[in-house]
C-alpha atoms as a PDB file:
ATOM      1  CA  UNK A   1      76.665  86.467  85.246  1.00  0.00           C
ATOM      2  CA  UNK A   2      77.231  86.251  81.237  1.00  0.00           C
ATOM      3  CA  UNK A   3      75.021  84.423  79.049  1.00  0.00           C
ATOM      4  CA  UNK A   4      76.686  83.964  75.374  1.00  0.00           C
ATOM      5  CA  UNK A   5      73.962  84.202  72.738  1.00  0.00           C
ATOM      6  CA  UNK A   6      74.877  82.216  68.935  1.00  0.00           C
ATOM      7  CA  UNK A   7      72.700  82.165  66.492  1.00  0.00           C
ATOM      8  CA  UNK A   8      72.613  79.616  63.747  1.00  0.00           C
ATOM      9  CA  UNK A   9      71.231  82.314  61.115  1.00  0.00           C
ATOM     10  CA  UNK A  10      73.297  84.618  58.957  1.00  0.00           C
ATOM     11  CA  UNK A  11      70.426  85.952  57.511  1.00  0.00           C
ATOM     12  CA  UNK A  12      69.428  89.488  58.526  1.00  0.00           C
ATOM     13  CA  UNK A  13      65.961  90.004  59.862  1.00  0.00           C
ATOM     14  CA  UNK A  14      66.626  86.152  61.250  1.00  0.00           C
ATOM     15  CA  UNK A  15      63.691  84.586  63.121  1.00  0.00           C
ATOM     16  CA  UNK A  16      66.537  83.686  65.487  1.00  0.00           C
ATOM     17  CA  UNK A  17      68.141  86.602  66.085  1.00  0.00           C
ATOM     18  CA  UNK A  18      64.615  87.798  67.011  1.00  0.00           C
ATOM     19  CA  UNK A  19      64.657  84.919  69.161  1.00  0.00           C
ATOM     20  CA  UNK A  20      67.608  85.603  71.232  1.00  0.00           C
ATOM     21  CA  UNK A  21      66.361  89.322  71.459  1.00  0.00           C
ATOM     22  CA  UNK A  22      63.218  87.339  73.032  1.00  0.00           C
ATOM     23  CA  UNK A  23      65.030  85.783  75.544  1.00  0.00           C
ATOM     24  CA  UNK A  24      67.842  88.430  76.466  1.00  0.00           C
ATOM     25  CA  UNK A  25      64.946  90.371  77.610  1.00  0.00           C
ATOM     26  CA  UNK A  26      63.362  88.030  79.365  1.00  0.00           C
ATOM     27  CA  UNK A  27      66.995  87.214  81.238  1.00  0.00           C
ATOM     28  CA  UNK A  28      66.990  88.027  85.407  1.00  0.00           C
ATOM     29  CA  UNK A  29      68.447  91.312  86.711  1.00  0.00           C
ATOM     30  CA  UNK A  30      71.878  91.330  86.539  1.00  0.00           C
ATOM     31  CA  UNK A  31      72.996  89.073  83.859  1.00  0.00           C
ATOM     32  CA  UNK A  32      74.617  90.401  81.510  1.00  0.00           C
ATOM     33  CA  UNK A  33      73.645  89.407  77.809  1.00  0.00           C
ATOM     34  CA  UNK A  34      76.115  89.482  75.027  1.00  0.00           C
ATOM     35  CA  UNK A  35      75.889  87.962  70.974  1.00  0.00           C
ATOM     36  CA  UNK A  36      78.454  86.620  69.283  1.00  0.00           C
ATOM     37  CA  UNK A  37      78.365  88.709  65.951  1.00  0.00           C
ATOM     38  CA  UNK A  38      80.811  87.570  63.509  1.00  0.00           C
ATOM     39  CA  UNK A  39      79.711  83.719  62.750  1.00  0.00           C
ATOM     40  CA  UNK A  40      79.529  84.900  59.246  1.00  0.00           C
ATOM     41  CA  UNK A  41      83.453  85.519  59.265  1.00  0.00           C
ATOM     42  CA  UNK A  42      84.249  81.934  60.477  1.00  0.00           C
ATOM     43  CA  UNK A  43      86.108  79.718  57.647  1.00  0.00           C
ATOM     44  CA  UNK A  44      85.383  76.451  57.338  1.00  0.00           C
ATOM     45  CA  UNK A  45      87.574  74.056  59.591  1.00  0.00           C
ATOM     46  CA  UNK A  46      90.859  73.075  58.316  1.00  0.00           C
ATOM     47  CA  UNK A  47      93.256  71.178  60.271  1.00  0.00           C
ATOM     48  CA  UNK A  48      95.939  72.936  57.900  1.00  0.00           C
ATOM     49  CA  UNK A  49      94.107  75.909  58.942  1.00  0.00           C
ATOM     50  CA  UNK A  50      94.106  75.005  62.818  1.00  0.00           C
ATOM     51  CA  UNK A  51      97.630  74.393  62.549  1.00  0.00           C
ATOM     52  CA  UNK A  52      98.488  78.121  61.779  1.00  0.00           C
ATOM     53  CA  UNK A  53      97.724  81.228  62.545  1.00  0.00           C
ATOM     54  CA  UNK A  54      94.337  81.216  64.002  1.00  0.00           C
ATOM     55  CA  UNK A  55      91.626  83.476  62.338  1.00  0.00           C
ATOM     56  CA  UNK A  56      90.293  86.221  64.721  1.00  0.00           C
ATOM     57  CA  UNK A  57      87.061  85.557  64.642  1.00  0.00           C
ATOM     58  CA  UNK A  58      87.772  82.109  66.109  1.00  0.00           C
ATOM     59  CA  UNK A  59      89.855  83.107  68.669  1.00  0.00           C
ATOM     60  CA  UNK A  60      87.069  85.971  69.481  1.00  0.00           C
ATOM     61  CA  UNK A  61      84.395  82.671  69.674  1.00  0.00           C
ATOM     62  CA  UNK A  62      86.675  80.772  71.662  1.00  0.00           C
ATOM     63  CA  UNK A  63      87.210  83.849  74.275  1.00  0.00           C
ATOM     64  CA  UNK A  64      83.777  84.833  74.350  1.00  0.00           C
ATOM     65  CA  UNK A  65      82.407  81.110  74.794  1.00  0.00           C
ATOM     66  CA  UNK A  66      85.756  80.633  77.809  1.00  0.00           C
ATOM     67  CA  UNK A  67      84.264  83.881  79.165  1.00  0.00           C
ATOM     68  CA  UNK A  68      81.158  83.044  79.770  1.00  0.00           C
ATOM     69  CA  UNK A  69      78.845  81.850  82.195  1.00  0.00           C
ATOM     70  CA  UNK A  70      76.377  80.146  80.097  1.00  0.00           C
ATOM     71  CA  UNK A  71      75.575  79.817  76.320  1.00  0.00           C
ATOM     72  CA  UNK A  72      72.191  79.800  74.360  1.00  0.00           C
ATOM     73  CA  UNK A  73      72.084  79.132  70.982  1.00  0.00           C
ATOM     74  CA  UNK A  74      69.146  80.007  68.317  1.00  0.00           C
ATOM     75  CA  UNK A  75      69.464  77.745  65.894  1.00  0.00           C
ATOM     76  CA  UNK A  76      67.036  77.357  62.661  1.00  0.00           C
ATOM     77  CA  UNK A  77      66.597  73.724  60.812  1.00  0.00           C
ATOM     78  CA  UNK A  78      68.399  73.433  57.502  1.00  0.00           C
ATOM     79  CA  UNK A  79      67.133  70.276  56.044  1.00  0.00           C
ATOM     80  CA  UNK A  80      65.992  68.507  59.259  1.00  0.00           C
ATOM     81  CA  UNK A  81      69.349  69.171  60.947  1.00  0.00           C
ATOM     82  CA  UNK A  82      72.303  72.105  62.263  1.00  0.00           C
ATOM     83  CA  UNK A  83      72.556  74.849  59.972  1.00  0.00           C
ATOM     84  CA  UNK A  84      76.377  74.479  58.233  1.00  0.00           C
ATOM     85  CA  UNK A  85      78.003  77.437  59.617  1.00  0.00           C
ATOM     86  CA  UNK A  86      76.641  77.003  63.137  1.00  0.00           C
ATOM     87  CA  UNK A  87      77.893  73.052  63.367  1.00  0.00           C
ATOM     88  CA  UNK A  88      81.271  74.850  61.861  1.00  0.00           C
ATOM     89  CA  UNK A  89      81.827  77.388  64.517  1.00  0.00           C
ATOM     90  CA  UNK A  90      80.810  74.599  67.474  1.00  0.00           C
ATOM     91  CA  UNK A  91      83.713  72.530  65.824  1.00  0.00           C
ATOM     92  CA  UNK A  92      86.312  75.627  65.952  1.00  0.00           C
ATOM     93  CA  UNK A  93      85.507  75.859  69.442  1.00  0.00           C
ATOM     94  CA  UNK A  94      85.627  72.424  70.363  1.00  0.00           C
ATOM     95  CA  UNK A  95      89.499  72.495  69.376  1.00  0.00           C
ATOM     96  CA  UNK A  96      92.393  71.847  69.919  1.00  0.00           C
ATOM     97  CA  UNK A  97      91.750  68.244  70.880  1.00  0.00           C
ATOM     98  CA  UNK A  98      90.512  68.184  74.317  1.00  0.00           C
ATOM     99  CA  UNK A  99      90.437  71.930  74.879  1.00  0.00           C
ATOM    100  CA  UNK A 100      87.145  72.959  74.531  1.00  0.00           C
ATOM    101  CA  UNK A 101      85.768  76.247  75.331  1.00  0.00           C
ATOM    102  CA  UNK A 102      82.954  74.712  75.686  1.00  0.00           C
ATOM    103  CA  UNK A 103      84.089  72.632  79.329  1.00  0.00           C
ATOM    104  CA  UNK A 104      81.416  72.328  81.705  1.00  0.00           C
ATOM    105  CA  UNK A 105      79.930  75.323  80.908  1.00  0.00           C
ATOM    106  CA  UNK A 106      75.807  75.033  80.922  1.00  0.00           C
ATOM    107  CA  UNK A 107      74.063  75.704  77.677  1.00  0.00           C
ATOM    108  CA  UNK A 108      70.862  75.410  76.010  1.00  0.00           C
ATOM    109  CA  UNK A 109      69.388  75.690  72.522  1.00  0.00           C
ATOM    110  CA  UNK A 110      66.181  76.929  71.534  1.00  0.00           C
ATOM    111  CA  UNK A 111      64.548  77.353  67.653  1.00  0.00           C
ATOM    112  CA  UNK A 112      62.242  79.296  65.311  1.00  0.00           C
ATOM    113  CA  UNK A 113      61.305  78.062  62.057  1.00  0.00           C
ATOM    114  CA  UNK A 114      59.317  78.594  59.067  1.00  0.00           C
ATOM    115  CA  UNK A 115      57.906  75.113  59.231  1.00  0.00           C
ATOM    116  CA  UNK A 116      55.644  73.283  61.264  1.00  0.00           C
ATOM    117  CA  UNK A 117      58.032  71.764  63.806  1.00  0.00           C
ATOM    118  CA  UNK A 118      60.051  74.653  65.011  1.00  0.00           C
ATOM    119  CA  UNK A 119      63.470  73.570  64.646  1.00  0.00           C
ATOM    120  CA  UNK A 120      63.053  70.227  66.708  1.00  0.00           C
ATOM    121  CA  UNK A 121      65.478  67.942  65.322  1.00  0.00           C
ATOM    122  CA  UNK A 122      68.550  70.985  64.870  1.00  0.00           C
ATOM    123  CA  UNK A 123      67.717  71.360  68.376  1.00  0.00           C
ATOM    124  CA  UNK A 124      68.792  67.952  69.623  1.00  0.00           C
ATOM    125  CA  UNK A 125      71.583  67.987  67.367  1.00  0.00           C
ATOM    126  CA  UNK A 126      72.900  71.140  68.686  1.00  0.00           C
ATOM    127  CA  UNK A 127      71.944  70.025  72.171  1.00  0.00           C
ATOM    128  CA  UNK A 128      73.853  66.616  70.972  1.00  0.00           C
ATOM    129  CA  UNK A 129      76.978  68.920  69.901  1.00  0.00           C
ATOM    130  CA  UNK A 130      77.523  70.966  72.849  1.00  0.00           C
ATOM    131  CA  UNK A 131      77.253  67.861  75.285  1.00  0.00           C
ATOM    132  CA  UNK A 132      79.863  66.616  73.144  1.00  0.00           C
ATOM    133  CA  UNK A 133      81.703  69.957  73.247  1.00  0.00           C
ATOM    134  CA  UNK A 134      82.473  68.997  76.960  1.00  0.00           C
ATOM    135  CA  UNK A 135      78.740  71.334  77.920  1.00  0.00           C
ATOM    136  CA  UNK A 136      76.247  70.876  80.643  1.00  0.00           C
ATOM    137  CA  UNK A 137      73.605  71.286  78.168  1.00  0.00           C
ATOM    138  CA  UNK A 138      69.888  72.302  79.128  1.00  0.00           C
ATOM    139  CA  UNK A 139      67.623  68.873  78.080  1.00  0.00           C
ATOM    140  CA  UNK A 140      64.778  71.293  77.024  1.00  0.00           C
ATOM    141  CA  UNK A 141      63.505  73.113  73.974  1.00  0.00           C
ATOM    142  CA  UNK A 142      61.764  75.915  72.575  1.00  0.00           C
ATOM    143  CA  UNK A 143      60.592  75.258  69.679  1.00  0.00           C
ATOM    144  CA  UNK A 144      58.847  77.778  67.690  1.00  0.00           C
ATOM    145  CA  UNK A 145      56.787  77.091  64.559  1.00  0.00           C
ATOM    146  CA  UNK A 146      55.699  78.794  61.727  1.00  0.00           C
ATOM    147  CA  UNK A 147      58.222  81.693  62.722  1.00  0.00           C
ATOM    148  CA  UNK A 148      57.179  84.391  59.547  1.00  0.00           C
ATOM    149  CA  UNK A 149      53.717  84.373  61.111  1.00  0.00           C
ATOM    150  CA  UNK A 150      54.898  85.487  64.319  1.00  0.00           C
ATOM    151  CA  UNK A 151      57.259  88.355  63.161  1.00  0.00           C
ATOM    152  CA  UNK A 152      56.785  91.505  63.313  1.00  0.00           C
ATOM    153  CA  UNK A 153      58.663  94.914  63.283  1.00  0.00           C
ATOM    154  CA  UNK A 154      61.921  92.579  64.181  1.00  0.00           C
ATOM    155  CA  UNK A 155      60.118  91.267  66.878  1.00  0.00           C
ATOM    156  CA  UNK A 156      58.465  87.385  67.792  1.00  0.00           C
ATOM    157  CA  UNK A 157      54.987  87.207  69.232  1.00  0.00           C
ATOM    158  CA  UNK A 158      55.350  84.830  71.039  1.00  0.00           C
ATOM    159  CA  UNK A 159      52.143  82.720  72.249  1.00  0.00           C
ATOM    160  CA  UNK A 160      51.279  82.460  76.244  1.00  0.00           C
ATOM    161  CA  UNK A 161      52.965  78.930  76.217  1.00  0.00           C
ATOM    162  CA  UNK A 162      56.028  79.602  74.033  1.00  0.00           C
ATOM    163  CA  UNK A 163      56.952  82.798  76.648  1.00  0.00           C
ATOM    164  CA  UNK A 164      56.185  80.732  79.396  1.00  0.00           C
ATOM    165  CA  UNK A 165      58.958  77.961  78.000  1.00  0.00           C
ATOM    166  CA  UNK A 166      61.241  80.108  77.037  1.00  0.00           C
ATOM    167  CA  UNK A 167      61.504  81.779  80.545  1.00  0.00           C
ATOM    168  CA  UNK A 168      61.452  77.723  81.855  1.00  0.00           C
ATOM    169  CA  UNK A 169      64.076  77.555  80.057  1.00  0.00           C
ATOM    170  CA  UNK A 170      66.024  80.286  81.337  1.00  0.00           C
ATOM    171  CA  UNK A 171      65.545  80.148  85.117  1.00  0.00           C
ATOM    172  CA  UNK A 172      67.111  76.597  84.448  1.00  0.00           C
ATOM    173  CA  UNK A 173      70.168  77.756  82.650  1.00  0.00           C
ATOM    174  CA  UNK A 174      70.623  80.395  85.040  1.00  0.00           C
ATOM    175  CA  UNK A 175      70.465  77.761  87.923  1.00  0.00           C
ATOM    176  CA  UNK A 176      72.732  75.530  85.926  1.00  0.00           C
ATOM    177  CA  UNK A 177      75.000  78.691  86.306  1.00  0.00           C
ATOM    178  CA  UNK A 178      74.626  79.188  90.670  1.00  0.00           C
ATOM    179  CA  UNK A 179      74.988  75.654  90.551  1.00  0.00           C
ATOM    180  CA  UNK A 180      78.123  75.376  89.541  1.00  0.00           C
ATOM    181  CA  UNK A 181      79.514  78.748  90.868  1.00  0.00           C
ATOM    182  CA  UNK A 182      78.050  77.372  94.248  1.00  0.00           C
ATOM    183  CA  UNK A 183      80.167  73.805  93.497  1.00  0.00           C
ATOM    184  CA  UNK A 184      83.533  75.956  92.524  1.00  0.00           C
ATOM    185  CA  UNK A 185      82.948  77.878  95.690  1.00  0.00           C
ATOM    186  CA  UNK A 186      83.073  74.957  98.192  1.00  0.00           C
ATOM    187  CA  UNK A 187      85.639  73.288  96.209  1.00  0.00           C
ATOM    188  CA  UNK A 188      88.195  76.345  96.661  1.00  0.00           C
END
């Protein structure tokens, strides 16, 4: 099994990056954990653009989102909402029109922050985003507040509770995954 990690952050030293670091670790044995690297490198969307050659590092999000078995996204909150470049790469990969590489796969989106609220509400809009990207998204969040406080040494200290969610969290995108390999395999 594959889990895709995306994080919303270009920054480096990102309380999200951290974040997925968290929670690749904390994956089962034998899932495989890969980032997608190069969100930086993503232009914005341009049906001109689409119509062309497309730019590698769209066709790279597109394989590595077809390719795998589930997707979690780190996302911070940019003015109470989806950071720009993140809601940018989502719509790459949501095209062409009814193509989506995206398409029942099961995702879920957690958050750090630097405020008090931990990314809530660029949470549900990225949960909101990859439902509409054709995703069995994950109706749960992690939300984690006050983010500079908790890092350290490229690391997140998490508290008892936060941990405890974020391996929730998890163990129900995981399941998402047997789910649905279980449903293909009956169906063949």
């Amino acid at each position: 099994m594959r889990v895709l990690g995306i994080t919303g952050s270009l920054r480096r030293g990102s309380y999200n990056h951290a974040l997925l670091r968290e929670a690749a670790e904390r994956l089962p044995a034998g899932v495989e954990f890969v980032e997608f690297e190069r969100l930086a490198e993503i232009p914005p969307y341009d049906a001109d653009l689409e119509a062309g050659v497309t730019p590698a590092a769209v066709t790279e999000l597109r394989e590595a989102m077809r390719e795998a078995d589930a997707v979690l996204v780190a996302t911070p909150e940019y003015n109470h909402s989806i950071p720009g470049v993140l809601k940018n790469a989502l719509d790459w990969a949501s095209r062409p029109a009814g193509q989506s590489a995206l398409n029942g796969t099961p995702a879920a989106v957690i958050g750090a922050s630097t405020g008090m609220f931990g990314a809530v509400w660029a949470q549900a809009e990225t949960r909101k985003v990859l439902g509409a990207l054709g995703g069995r998204v994950v109706e749960a969040e992690l939300p984690v507040a006050k983010a500079a406080d908790l890092y350290r040494d490229g690391r997140l200290d998490l508290s008892p509770e936060q941990s405890q969610q974020l391996e929730e969290i998890l163990a129900t995108l995981v399941s998402e995954v047997e789910q649905l390999q279980e449903s293909l395999a009956a169906a063949a």
